[in-house]
Every structure is written in C-alpha cells, then in structure tokens.
C-alpha atoms as a PDB file:
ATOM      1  CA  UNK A   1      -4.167   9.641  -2.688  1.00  0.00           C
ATOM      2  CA  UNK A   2      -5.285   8.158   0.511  1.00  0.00           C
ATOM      3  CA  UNK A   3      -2.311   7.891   3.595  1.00  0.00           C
ATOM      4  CA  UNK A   4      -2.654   5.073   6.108  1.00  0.00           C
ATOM      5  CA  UNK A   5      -0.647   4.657   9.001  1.00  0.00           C
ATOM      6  CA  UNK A   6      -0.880   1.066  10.661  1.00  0.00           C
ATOM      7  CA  UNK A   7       0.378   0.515  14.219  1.00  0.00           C
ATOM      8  CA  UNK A   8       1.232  -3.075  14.545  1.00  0.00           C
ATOM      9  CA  UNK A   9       0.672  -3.109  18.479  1.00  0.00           C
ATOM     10  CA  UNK A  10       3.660  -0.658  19.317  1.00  0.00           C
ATOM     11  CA  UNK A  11       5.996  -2.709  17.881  1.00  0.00           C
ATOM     12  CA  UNK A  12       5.987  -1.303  14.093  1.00  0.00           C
ATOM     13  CA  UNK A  13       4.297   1.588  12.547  1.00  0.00           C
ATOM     14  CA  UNK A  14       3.487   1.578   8.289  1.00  0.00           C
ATOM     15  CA  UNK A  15       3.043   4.346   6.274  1.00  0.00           C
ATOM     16  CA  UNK A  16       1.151   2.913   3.025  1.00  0.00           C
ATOM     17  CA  UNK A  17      -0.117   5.128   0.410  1.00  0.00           C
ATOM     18  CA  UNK A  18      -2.340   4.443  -1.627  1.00  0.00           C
ATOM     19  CA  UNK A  19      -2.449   5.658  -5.671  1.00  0.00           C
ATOM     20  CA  UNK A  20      -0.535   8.962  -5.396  1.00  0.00           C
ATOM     21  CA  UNK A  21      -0.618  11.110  -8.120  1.00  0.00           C
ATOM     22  CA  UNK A  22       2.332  13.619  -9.165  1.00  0.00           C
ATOM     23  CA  UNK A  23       1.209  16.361  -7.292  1.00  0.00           C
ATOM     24  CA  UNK A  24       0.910  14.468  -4.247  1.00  0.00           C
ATOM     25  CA  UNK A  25       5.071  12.956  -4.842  1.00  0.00           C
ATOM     26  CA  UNK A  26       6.510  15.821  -3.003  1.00  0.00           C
ATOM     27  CA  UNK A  27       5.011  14.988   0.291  1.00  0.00           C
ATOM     28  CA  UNK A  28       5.545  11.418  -0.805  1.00  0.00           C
ATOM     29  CA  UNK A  29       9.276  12.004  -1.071  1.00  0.00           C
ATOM     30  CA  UNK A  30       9.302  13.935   2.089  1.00  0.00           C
ATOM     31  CA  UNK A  31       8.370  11.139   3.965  1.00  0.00           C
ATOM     32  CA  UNK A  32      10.658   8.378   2.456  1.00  0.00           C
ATOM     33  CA  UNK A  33      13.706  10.790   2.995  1.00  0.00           C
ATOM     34  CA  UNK A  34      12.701  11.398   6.811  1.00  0.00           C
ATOM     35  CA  UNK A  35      12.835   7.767   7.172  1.00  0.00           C
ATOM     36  CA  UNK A  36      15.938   7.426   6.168  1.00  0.00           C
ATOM     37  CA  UNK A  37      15.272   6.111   2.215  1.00  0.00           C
ATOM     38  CA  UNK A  38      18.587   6.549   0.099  1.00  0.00           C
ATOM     39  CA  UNK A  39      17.791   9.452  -2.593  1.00  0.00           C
ATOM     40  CA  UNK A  40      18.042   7.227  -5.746  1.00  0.00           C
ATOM     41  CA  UNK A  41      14.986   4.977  -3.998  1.00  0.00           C
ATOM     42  CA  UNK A  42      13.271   8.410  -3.460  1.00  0.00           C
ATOM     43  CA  UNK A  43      14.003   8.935  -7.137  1.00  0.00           C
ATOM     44  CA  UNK A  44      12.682   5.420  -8.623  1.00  0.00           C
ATOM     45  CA  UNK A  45       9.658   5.362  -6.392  1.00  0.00           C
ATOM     46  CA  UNK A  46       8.627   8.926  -7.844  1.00  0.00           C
ATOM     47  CA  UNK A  47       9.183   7.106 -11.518  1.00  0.00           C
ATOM     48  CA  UNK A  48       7.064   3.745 -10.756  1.00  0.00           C
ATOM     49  CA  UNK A  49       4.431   5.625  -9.286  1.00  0.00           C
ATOM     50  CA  UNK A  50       3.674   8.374 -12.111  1.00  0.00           C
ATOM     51  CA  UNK A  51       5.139   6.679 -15.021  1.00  0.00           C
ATOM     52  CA  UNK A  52       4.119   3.679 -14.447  1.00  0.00           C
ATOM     53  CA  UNK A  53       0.852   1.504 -14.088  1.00  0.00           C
ATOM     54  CA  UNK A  54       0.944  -1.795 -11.967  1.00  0.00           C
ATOM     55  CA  UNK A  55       3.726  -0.713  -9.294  1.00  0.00           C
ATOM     56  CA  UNK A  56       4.588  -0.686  -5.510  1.00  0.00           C
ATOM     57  CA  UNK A  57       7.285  -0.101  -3.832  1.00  0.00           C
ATOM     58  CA  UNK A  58       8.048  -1.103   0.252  1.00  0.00           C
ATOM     59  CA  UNK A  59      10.713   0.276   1.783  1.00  0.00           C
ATOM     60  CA  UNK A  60      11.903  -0.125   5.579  1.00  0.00           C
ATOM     61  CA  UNK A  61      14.115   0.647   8.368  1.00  0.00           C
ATOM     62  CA  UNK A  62      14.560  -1.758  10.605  1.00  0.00           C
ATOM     63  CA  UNK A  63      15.980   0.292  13.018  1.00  0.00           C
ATOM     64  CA  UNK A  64      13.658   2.574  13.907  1.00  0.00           C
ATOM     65  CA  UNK A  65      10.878  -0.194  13.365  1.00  0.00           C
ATOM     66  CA  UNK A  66       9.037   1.465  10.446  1.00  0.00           C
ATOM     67  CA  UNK A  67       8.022   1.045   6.727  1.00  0.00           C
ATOM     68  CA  UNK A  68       6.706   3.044   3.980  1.00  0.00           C
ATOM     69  CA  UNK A  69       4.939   0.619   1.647  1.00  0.00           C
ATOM     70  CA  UNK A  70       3.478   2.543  -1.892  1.00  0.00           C
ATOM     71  CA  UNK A  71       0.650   1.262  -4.126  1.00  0.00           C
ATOM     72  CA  UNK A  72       0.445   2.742  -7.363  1.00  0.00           C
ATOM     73  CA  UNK A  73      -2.319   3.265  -9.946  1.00  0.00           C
ATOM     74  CA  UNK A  74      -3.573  -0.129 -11.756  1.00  0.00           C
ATOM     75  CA  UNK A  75      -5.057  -1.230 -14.981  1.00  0.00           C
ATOM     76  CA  UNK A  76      -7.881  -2.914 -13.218  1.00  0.00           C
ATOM     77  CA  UNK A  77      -9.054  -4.514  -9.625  1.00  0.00           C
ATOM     78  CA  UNK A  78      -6.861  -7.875  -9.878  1.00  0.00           C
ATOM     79  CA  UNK A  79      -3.591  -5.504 -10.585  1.00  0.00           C
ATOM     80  CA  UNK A  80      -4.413  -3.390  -7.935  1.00  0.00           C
ATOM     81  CA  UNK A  81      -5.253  -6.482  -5.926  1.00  0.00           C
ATOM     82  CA  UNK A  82      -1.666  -8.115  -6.914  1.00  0.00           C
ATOM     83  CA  UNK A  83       0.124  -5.155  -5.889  1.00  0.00           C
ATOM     84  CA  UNK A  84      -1.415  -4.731  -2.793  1.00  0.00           C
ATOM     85  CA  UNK A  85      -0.311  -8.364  -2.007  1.00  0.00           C
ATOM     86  CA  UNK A  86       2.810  -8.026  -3.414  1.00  0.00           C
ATOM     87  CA  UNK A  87       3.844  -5.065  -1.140  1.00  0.00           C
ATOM     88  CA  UNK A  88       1.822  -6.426   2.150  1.00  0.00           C
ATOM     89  CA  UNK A  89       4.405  -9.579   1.205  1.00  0.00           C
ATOM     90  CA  UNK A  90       7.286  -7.656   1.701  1.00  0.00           C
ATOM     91  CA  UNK A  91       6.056  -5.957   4.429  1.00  0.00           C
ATOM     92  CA  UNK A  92       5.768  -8.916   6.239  1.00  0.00           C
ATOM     93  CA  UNK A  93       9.150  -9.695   5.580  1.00  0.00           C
ATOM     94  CA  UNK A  94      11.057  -6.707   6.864  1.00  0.00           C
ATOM     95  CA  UNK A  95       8.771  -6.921   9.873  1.00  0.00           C
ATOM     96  CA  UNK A  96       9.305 -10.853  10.414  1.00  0.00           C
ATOM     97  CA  UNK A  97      13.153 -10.431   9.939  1.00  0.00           C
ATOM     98  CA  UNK A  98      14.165  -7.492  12.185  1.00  0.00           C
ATOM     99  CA  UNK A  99      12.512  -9.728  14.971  1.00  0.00           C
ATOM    100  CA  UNK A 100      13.829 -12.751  13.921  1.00  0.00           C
ATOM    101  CA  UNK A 101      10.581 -14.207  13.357  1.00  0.00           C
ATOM    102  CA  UNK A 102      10.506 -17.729  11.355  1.00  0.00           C
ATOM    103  CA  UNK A 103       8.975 -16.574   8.002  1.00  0.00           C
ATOM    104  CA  UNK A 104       6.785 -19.666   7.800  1.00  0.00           C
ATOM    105  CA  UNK A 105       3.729 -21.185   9.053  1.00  0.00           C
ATOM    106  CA  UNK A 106       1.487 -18.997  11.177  1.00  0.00           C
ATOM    107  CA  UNK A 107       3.211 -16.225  12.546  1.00  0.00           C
ATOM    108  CA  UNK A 108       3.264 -14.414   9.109  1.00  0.00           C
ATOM    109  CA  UNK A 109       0.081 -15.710   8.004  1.00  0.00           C
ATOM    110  CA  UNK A 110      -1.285 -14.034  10.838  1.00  0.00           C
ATOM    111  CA  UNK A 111       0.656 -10.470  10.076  1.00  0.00           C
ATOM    112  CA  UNK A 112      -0.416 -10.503   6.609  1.00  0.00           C
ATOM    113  CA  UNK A 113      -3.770 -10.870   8.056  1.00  0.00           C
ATOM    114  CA  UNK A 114      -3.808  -7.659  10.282  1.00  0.00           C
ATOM    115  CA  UNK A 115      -2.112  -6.069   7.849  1.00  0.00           C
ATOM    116  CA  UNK A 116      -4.693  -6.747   5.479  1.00  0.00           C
ATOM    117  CA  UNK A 117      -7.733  -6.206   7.847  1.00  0.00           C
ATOM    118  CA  UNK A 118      -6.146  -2.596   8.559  1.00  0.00           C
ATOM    119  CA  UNK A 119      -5.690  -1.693   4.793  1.00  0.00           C
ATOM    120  CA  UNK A 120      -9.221  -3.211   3.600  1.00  0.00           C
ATOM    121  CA  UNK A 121     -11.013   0.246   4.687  1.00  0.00           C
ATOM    122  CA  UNK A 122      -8.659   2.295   2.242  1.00  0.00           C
ATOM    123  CA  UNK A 123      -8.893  -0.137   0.228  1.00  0.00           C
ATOM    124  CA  UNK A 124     -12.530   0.044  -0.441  1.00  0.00           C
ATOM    125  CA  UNK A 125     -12.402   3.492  -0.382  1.00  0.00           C
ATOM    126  CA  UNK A 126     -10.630   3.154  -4.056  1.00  0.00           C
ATOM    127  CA  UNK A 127     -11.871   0.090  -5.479  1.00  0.00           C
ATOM    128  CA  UNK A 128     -15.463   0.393  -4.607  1.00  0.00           C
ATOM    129  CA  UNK A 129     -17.669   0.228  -7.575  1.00  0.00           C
ATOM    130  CA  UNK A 130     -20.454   2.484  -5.846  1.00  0.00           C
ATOM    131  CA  UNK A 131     -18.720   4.494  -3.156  1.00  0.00           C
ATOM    132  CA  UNK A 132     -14.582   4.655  -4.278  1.00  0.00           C
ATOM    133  CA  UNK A 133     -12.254   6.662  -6.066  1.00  0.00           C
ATOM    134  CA  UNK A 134     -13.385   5.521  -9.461  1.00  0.00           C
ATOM    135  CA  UNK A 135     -15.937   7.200  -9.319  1.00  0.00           C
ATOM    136  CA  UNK A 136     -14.147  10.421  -8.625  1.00  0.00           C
ATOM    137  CA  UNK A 137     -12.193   9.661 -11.891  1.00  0.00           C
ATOM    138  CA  UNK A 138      -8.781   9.468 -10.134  1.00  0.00           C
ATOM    139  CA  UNK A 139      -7.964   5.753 -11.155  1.00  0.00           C
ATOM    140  CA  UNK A 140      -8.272   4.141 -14.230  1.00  0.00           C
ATOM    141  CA  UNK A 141      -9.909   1.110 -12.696  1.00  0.00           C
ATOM    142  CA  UNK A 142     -12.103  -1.185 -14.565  1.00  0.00           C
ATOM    143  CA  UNK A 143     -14.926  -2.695 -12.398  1.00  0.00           C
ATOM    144  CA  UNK A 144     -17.287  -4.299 -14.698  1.00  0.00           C
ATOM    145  CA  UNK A 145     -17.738  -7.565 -12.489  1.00  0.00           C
ATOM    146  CA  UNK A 146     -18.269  -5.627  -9.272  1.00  0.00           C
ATOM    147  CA  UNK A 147     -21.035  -3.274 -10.407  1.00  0.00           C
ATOM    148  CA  UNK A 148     -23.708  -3.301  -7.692  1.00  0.00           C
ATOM    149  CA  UNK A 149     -27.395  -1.506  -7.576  1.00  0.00           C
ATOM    150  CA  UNK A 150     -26.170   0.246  -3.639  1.00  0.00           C
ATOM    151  CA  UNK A 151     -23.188  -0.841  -1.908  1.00  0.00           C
ATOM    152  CA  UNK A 152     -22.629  -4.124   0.093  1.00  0.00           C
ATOM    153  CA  UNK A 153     -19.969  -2.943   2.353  1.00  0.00           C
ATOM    154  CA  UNK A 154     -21.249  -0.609   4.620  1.00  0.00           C
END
C-alpha cells in the first residue's frame, strides 16, 4: 500500500491510497471514520478493495475541505489506469462543487492536472515495469508492453 496526501494549495487536502491489501484495511478504515465516512461506506470500501479487482472508491467532506480517494488492485495497467481516472474524476468534482466552481472548461481540466502530476510519483512506484510494486509481487499487474532493459523515468 502506498499513502499520499495531496495539498491542493491550502485549500483541500487528499488522502489517496493506493492498492491496500487486507492487512493494511484497518488503518484504512481508521481514516475514513475520522473523516467523518458513514460506517456502511467504511464497510463497502473494505469489500471493493479486498474482494474485488478493478475498484475505487472517493469519498469527501466538504466541510472540512478533505477527501479520501482509494485505488484498488487491477487486472492490468489500463484498469489500474481507468480507476485512477475514474476516482481523480470524482475528486475533481467534490472539490469543484464545495467552491462552486463551474465544472467545465479549464478550471477542472487544470485540477485534474495537479492532481494527476501529484499522484504520477506513486503511481510509478506501482506500475513500473523495472522499479514498482510488481516486482515485489504485491499486484497482479500485467506489463508486457512496458517491459524496458533499465528504467526511463528516473
């Protein structure tokens, strides 16, 4: 499991975390609960993410300006990919509507972007064919077409 917090210039902080395994769901739950997640979220977040292959799950509270956003274990790189887009999506929206931001156009074109640009170092840290978690056996990734002789990203 990997745990990222993103500061979105003071005026949001995300939690995401990153392929957590059933040992790590404890800690996971702690942290939903002390934001304020309703128990039966708690409860179907700790399902999707160690029953289940292909999930996220994004929760907020608007009121206290912060989000929890989960990306579970994938089949392969474009599943992991589409969740992690999926999720940064609805981040975006909790974000853009408790600052009743038009949810169009630039403004969150450019959120998704930061948003992205601050998750791409865990990101790599997974899904790298050379350097990531894969190697450690923890995912069940397939990364055929991104098998490299060192790695690119430095």
């Amino acid at each position: 499991m990997i745990w990222q917090t993103i500061d979105i210039d003071g005026y949001w902080l995300a939690t995401v975390i990153y392929v957590p395994l059933e040992s790590d769901m404890p800690a996971v739950a702690e942290a939903m609960a002390a934001l304020g997640c309703p128990q039966g979220d708690i409860g179907k977040t700790w399902h999707l993410m160690t029953q289940e292959w292909n999930r996220g799950y994004t929760w907020s509270n608007p009121a206290r300006r912060r989000s929890i956003t989960l990306i579970g274990r994938a089949w392969n790189w474009g599943e992991f990919f589409n969740t992690v887009m999926h999720e940064t999506k609805h981040l975006v929206d909790e974000i853009t509507a408790a600052y009743d931001v038009m949810n169009y156009g630039e403004p969150p074109a450019y959120l998704q972007g930061f948003l992205g640009q601050r998750m791409a170092p865990a990101i790599r840290r997974i899904v790298c064919p050379c350097c990531g978690m894969e190697k450690q056996k923890i995912t069940n990734m397939e990364t055929d077409n991104f098998r490299y002789k060192e790695c690119r990203f430095p």
